[in-house]
N, C-alpha and C. Protein backbone atom coordinates (compact mmCIF):
# COMPACT_ATOMS: atom_id res chain seq x y z
N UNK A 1 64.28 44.26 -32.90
CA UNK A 1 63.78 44.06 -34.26
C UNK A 1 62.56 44.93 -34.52
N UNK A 2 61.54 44.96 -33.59
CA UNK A 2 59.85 46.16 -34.15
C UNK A 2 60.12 46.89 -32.77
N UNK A 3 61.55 47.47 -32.61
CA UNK A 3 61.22 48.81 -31.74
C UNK A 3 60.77 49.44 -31.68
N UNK A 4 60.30 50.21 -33.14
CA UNK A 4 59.18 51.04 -33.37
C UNK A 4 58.08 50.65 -33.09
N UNK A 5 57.59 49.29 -32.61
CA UNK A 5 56.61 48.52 -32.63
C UNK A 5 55.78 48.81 -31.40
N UNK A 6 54.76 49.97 -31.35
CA UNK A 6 53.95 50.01 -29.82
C UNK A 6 52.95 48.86 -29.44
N UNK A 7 53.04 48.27 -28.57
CA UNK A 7 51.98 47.20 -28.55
C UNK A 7 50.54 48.11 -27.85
N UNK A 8 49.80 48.23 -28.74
CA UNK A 8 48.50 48.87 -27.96
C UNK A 8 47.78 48.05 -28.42
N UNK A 9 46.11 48.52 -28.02
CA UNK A 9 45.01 47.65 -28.43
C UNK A 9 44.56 47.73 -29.48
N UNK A 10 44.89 48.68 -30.44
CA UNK A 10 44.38 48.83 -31.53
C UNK A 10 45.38 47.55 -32.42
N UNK A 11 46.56 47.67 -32.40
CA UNK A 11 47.97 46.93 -32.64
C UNK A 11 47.61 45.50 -32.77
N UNK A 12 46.88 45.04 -30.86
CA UNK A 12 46.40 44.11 -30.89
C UNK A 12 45.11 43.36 -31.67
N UNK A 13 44.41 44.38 -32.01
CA UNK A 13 42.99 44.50 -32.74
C UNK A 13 43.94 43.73 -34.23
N UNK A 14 44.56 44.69 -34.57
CA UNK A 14 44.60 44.54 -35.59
C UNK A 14 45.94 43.34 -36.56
N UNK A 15 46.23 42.85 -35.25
CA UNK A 15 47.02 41.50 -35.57
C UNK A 15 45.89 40.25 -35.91
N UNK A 16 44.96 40.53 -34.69
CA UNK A 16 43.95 39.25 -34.53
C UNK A 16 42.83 39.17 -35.96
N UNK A 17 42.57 40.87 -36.15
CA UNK A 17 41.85 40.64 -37.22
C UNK A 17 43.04 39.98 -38.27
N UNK A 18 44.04 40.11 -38.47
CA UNK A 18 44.96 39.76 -39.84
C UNK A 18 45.01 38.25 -39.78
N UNK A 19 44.79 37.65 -38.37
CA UNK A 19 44.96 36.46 -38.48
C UNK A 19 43.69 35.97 -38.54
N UNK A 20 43.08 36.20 -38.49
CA UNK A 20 41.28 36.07 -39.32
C UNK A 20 41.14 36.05 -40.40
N UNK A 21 41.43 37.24 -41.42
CA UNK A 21 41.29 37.20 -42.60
C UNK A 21 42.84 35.84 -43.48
N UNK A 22 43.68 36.10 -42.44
CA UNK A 22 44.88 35.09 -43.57
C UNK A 22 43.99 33.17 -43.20
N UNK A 23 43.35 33.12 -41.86
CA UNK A 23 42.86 32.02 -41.88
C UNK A 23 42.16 31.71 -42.80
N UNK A 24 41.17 32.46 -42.96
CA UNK A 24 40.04 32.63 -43.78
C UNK A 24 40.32 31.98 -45.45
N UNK A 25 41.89 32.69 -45.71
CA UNK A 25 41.88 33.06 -47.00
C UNK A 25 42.43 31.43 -47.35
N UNK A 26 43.56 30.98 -46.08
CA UNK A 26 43.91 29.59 -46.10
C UNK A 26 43.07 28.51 -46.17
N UNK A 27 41.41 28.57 -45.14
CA UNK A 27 40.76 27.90 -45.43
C UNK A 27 40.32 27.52 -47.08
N UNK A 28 39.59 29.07 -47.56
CA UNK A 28 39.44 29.01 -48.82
C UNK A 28 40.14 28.51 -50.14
N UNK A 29 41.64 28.26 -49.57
CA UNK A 29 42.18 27.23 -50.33
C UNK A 29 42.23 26.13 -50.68
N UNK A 30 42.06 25.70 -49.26
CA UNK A 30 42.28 24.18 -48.70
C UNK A 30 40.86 23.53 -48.55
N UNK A 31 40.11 24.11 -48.74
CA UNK A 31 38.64 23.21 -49.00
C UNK A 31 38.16 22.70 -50.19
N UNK A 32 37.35 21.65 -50.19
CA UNK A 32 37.31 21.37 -51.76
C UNK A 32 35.98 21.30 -51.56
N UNK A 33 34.65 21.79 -50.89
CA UNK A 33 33.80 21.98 -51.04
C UNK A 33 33.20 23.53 -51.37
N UNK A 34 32.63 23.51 -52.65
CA UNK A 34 32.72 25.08 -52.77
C UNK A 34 31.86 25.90 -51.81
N UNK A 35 30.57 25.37 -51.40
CA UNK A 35 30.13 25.97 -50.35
C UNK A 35 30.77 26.55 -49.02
N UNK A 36 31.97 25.67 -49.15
CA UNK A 36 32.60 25.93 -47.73
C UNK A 36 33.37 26.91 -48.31
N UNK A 37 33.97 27.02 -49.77
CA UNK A 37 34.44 28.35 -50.16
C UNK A 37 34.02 29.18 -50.11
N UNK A 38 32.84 29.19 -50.22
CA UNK A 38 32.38 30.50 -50.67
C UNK A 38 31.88 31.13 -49.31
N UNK A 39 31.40 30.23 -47.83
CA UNK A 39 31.69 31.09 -46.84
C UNK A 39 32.81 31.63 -46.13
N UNK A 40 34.02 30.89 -46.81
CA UNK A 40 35.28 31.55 -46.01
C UNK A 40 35.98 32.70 -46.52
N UNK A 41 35.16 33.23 -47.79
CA UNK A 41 35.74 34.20 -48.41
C UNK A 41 34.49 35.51 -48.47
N UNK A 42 33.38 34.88 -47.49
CA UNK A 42 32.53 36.09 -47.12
C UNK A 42 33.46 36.23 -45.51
N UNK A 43 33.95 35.44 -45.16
CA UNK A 43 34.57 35.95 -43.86
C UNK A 43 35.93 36.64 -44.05
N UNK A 44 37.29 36.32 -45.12
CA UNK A 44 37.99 37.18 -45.86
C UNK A 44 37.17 38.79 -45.83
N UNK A 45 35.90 38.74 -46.56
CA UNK A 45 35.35 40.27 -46.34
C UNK A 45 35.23 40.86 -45.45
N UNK A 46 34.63 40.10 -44.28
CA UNK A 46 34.18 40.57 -43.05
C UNK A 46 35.18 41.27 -42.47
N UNK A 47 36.57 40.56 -42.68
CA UNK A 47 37.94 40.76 -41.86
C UNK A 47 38.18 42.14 -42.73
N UNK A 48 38.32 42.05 -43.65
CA UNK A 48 38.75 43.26 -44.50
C UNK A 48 37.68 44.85 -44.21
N UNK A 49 36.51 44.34 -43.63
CA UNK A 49 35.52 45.36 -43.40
C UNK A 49 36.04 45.98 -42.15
N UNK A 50 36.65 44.90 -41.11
CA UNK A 50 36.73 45.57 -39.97
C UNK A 50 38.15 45.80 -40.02
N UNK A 51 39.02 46.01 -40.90
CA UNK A 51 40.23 46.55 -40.87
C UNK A 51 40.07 48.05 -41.40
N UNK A 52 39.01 48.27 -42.88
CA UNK A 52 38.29 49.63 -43.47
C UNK A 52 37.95 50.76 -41.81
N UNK A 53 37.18 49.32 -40.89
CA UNK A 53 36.71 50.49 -39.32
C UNK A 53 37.76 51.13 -38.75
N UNK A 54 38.99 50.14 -38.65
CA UNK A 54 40.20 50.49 -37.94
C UNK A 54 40.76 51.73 -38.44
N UNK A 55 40.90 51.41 -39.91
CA UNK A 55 41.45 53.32 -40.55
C UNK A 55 40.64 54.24 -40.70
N UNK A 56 39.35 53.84 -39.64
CA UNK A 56 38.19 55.30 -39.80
C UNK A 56 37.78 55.58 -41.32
N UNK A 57 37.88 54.33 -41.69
CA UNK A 57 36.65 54.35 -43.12
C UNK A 57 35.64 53.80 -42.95
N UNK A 58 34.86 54.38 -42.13
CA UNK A 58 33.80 53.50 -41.72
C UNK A 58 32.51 53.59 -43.19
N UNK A 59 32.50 54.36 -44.16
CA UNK A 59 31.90 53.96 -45.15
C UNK A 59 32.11 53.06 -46.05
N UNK A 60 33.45 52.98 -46.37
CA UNK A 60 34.26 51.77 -46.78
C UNK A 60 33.79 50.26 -46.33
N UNK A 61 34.12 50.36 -44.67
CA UNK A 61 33.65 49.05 -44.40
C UNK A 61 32.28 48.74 -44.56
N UNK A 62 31.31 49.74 -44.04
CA UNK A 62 30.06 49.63 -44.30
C UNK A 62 29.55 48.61 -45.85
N UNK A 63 30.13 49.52 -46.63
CA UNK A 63 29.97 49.09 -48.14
C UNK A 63 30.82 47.54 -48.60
N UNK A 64 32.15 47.24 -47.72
CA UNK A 64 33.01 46.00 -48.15
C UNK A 64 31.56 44.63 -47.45
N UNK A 65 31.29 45.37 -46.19
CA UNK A 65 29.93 44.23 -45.32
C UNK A 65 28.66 44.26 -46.60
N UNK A 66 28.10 45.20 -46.95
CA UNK A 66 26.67 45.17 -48.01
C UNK A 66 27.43 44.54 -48.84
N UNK A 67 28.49 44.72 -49.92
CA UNK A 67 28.19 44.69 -51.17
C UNK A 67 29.31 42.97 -51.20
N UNK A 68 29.98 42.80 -50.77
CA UNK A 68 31.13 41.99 -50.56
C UNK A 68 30.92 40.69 -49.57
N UNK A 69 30.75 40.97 -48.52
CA UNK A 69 30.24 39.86 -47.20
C UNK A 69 28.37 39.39 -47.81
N UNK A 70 28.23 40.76 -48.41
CA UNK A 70 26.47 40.44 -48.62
C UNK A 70 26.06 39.79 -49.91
N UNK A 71 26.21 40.99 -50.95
CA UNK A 71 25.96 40.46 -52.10
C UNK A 71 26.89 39.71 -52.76
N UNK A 72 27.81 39.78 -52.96
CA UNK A 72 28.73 39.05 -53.81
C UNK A 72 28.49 37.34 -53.02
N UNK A 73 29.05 37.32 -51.83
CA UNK A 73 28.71 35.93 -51.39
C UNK A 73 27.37 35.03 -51.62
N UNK A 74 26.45 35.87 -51.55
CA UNK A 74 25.38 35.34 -51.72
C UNK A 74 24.50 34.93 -52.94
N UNK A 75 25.75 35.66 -54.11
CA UNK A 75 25.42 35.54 -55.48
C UNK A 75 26.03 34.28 -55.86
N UNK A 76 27.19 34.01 -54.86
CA UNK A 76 28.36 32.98 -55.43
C UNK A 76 27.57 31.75 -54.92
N UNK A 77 26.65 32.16 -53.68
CA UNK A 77 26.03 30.62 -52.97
C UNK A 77 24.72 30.28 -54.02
N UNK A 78 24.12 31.47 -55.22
CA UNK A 78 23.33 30.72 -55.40
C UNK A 78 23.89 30.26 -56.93
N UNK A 79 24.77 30.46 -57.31
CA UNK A 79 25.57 30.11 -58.34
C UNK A 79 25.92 28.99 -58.00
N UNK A 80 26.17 28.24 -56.98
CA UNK A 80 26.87 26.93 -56.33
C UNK A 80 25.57 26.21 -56.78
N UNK A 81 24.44 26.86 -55.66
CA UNK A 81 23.26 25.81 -55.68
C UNK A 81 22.37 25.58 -57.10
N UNK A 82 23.35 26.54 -58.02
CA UNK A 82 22.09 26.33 -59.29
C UNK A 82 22.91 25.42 -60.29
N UNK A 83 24.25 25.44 -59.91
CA UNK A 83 24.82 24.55 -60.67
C UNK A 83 25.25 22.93 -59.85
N UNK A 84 25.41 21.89 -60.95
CA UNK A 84 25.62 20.73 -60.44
C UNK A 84 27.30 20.68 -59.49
N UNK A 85 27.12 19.89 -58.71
CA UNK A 85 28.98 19.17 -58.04
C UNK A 85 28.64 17.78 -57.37
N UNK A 86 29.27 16.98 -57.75
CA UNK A 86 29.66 16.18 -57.65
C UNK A 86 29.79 15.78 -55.88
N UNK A 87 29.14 14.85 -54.76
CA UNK A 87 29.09 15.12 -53.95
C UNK A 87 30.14 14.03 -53.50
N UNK A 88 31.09 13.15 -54.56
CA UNK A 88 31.94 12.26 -53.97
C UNK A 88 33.35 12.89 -54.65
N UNK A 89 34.28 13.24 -53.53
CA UNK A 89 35.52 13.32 -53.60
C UNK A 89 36.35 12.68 -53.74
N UNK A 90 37.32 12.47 -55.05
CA UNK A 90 38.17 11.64 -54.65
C UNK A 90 39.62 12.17 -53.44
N UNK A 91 40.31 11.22 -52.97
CA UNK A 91 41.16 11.50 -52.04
C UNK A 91 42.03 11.89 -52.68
N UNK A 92 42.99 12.79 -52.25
CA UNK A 92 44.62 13.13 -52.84
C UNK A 92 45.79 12.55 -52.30
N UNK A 93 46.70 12.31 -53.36
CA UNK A 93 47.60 11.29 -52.63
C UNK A 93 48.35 12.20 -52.35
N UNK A 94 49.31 11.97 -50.80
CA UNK A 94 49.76 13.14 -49.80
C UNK A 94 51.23 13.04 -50.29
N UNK A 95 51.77 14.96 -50.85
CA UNK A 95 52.61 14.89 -51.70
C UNK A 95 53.55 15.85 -50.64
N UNK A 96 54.75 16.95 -51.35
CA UNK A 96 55.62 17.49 -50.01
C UNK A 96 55.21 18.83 -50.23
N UNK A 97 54.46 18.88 -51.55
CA UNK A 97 53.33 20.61 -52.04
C UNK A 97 53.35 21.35 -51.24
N UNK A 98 52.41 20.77 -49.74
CA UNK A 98 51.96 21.68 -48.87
C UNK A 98 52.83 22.59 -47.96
N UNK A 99 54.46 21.55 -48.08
CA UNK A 99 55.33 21.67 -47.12
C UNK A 99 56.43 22.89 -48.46
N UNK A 100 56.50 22.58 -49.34
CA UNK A 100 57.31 23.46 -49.66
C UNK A 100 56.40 24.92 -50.36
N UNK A 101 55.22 24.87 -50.31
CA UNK A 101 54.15 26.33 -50.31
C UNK A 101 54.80 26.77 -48.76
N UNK A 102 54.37 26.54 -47.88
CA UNK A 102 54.91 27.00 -46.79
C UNK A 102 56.36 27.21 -46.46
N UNK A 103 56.98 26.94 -47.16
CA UNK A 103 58.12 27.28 -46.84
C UNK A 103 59.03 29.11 -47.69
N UNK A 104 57.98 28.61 -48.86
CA UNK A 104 58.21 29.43 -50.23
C UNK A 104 57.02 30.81 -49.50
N UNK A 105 55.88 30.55 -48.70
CA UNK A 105 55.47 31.72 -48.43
C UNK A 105 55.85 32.31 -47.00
N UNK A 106 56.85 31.42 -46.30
CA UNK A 106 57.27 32.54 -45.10
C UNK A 106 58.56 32.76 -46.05
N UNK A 107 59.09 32.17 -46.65
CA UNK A 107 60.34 33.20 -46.97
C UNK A 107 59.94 34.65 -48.04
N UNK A 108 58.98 34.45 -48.79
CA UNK A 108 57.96 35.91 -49.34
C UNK A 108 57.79 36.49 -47.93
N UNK A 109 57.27 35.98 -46.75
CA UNK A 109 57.34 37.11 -45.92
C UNK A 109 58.16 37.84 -45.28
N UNK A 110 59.28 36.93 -45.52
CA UNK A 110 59.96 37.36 -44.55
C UNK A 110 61.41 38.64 -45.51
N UNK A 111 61.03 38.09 -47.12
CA UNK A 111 61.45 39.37 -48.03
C UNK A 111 60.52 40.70 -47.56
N UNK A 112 59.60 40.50 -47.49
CA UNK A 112 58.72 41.62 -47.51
C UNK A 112 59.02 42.18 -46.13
N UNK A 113 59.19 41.65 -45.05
CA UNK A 113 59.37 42.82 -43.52
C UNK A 113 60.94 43.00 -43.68
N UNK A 114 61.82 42.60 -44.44
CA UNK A 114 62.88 43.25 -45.09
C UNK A 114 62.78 44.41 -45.40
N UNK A 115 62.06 44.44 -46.59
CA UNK A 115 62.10 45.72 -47.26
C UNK A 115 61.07 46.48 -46.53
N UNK A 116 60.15 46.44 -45.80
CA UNK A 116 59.41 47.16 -45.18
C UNK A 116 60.41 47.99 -43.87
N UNK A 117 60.79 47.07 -43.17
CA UNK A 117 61.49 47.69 -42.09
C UNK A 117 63.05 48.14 -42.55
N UNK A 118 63.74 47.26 -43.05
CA UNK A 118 65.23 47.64 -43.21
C UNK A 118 65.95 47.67 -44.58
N UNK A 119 64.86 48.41 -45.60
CA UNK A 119 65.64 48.55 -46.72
C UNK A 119 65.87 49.69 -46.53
N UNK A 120 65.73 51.12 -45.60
CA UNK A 120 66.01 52.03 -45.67
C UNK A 120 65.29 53.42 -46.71
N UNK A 121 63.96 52.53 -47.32
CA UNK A 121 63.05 53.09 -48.18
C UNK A 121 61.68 54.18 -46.86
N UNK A 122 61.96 55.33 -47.80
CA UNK A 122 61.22 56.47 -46.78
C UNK A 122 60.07 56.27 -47.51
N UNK A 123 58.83 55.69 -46.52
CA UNK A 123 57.43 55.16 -46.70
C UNK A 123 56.87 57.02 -46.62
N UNK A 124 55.79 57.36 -47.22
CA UNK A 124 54.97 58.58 -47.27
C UNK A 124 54.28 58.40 -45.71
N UNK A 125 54.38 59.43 -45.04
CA UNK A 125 53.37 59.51 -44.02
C UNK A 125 52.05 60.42 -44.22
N UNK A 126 51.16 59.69 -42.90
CA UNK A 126 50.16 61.04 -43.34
C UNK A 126 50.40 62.48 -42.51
N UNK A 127 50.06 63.84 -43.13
CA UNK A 127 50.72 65.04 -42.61
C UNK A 127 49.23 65.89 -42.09
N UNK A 128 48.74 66.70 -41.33
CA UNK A 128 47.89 67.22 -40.83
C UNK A 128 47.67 67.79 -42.17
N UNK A 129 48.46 68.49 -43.11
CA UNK A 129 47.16 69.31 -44.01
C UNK A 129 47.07 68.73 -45.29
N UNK A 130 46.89 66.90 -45.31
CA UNK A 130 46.43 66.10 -46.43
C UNK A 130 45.22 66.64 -46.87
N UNK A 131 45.16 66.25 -48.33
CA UNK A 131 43.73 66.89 -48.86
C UNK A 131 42.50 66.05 -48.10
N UNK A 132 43.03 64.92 -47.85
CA UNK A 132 41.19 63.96 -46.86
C UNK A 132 41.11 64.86 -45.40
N UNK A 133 42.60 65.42 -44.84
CA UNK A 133 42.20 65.07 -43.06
C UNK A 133 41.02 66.15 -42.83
N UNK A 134 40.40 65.50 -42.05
CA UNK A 134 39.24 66.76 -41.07
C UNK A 134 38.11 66.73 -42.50
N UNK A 135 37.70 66.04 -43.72
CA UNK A 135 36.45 65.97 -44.89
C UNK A 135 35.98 64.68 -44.14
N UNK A 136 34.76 64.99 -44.84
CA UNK A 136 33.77 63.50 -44.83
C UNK A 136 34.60 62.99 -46.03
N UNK A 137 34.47 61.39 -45.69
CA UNK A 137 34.94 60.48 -46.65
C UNK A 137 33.88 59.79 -47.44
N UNK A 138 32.94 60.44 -46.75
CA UNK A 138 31.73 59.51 -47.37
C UNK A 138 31.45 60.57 -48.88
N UNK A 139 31.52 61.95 -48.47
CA UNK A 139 31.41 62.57 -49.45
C UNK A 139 32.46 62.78 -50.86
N UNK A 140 33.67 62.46 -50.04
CA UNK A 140 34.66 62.39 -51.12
C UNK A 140 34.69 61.03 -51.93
N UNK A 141 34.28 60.12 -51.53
CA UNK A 141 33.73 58.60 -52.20
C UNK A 141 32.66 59.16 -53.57
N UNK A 142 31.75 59.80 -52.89
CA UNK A 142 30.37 59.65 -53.90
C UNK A 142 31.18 60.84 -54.73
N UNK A 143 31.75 62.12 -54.86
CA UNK A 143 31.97 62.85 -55.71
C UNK A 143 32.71 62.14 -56.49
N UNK A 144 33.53 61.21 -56.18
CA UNK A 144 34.49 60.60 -56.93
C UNK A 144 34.25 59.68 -57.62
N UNK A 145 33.00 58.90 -57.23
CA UNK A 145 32.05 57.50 -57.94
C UNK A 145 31.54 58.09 -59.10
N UNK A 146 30.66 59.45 -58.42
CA UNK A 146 29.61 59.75 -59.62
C UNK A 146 30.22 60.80 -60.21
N UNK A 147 31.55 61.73 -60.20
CA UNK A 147 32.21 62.68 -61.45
C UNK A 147 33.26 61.93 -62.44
N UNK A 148 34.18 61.29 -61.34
CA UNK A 148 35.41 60.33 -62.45
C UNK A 148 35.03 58.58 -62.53
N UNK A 149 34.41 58.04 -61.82
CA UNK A 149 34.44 56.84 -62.16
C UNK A 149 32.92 55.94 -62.43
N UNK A 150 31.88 57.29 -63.04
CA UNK A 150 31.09 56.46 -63.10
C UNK A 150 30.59 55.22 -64.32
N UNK A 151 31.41 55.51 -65.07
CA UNK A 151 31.65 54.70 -65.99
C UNK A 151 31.96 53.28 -65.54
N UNK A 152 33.15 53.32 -64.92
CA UNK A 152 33.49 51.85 -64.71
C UNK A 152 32.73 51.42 -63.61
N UNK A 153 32.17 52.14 -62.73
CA UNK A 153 31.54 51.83 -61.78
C UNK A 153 29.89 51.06 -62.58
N UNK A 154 29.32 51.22 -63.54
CA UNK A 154 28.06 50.76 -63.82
C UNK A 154 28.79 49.41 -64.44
N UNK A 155 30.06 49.64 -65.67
CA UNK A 155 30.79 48.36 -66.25
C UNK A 155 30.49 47.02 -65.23
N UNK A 156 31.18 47.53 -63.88
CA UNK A 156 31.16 46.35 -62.62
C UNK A 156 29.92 46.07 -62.46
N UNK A 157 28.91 46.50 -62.22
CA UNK A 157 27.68 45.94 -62.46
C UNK A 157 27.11 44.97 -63.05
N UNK A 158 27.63 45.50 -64.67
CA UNK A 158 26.78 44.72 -65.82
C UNK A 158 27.64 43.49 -65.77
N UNK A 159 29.16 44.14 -65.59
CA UNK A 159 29.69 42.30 -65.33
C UNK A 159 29.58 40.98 -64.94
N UNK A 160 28.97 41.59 -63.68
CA UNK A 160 28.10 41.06 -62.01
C UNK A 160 27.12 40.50 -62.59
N UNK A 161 26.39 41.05 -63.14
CA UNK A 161 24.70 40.54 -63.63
C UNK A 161 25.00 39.32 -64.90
N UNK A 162 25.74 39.98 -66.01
CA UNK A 162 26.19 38.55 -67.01
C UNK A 162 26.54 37.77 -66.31
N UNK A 163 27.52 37.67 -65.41
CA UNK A 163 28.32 36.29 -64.89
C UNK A 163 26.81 35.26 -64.33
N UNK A 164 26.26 36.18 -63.33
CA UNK A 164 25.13 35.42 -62.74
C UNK A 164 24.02 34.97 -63.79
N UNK A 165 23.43 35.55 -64.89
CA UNK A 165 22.93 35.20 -66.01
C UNK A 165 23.81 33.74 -66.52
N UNK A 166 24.85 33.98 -66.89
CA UNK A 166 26.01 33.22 -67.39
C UNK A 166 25.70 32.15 -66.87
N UNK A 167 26.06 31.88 -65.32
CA UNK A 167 25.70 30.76 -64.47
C UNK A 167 24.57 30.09 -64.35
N UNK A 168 23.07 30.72 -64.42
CA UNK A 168 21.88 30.17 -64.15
C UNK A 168 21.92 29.17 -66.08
N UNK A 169 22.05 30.21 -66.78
CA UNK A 169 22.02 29.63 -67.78
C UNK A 169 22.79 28.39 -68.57
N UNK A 170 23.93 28.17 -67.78
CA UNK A 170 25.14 26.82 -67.74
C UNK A 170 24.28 25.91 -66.59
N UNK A 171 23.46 26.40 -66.03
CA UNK A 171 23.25 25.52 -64.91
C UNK A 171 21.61 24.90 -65.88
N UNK A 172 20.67 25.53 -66.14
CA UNK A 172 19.79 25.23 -67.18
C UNK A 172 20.03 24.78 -68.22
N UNK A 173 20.89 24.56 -69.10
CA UNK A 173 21.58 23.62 -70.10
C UNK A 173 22.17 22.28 -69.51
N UNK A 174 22.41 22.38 -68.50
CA UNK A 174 23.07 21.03 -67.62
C UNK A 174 21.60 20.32 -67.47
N UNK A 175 20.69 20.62 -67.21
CA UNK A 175 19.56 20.07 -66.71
C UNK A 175 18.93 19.32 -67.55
N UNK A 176 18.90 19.94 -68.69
CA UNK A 176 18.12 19.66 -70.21
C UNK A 176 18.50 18.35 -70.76
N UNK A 177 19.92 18.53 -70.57
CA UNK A 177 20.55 16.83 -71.15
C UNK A 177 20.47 15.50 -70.17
């Protein structure tokens, strides 16, 4: 079935990280404390940073750890702590949900290593004289931030900053009443 499949250490690296980040992402479902969300989806980043190392984007990951594991999480924890929750849960009554999500997402997976391995679809490889191989990536990032996308790149910003405005200020109206 993964004849093509070499088991090396990188292979191995990079199963363990996948099962890090899919934990991660499962936790972040299945918790109903948002604090506990909001650290399992700075660890989602973390995993995703060290998958960026694995394909030798090490500026990539650099930047998914600062801006993603760092800032974004830490914007979301003080967004938690500035707004009110409720510190009593009610219980859920235990339904067959959990059992047929799981059933409905290994059979999505198991469509997907279908068509990955045996639909007979010719995936692009990479070829020695791609326009990235043998450039800095760090440099082809910033020409590309600051000639074609610096527009949307400041947009994401100002977004970032309203939402957190947004929040302190829902959280200061809560207080008042």
């Amino acid at each position: 079935m993964f004849s093509g499949l070499a088991i090396t250490g990188q292979t191995v690296a990079f199963f363990v990280i996948a099962l890090f980040v899919i934990a991660c992402g499962v936790m972040l479902l299945s918790m109903k404390k948002v604090i506990y969300m909001a650290l399992s989806i700075g660890g989602v980043f973390i995993g995703c940073a060290a998958v960026y190392l694995m394909l030798e984007a090490e500026f990539l990951a650099f930047i998914q750890v600062l801006l993603y594991a760092g800032a974004i999480t830490i914007m979301m924890l003080f967004a938690i702590m500035l707004t009110k929750h409720d510190e009593i849960e009610k219980p859920e009554p235990i339904t067959a949900h959990p059992v047929w999500a799981a059933i409905g997402a290994a059979g999505f997976g198991l469509v997907i290593l279908w068509v990955v391995k045996f639909s007979g679809i010719k995936w692009p490889q990479a070829t020695p004289d791609s326009p990235f191989q043998g450039q800095d990536n760090v440099k082809l990032i910033g020409e590309a931030l600051f000639n074609q996308y610096v527009i949307p790149f400041e947009l994401v910003s100002v977004v970032l900053i309203v939402a957190l405005v947004g929040a302190i200020t829902l959280a200061n109206k809560e207080e008042k009443n």
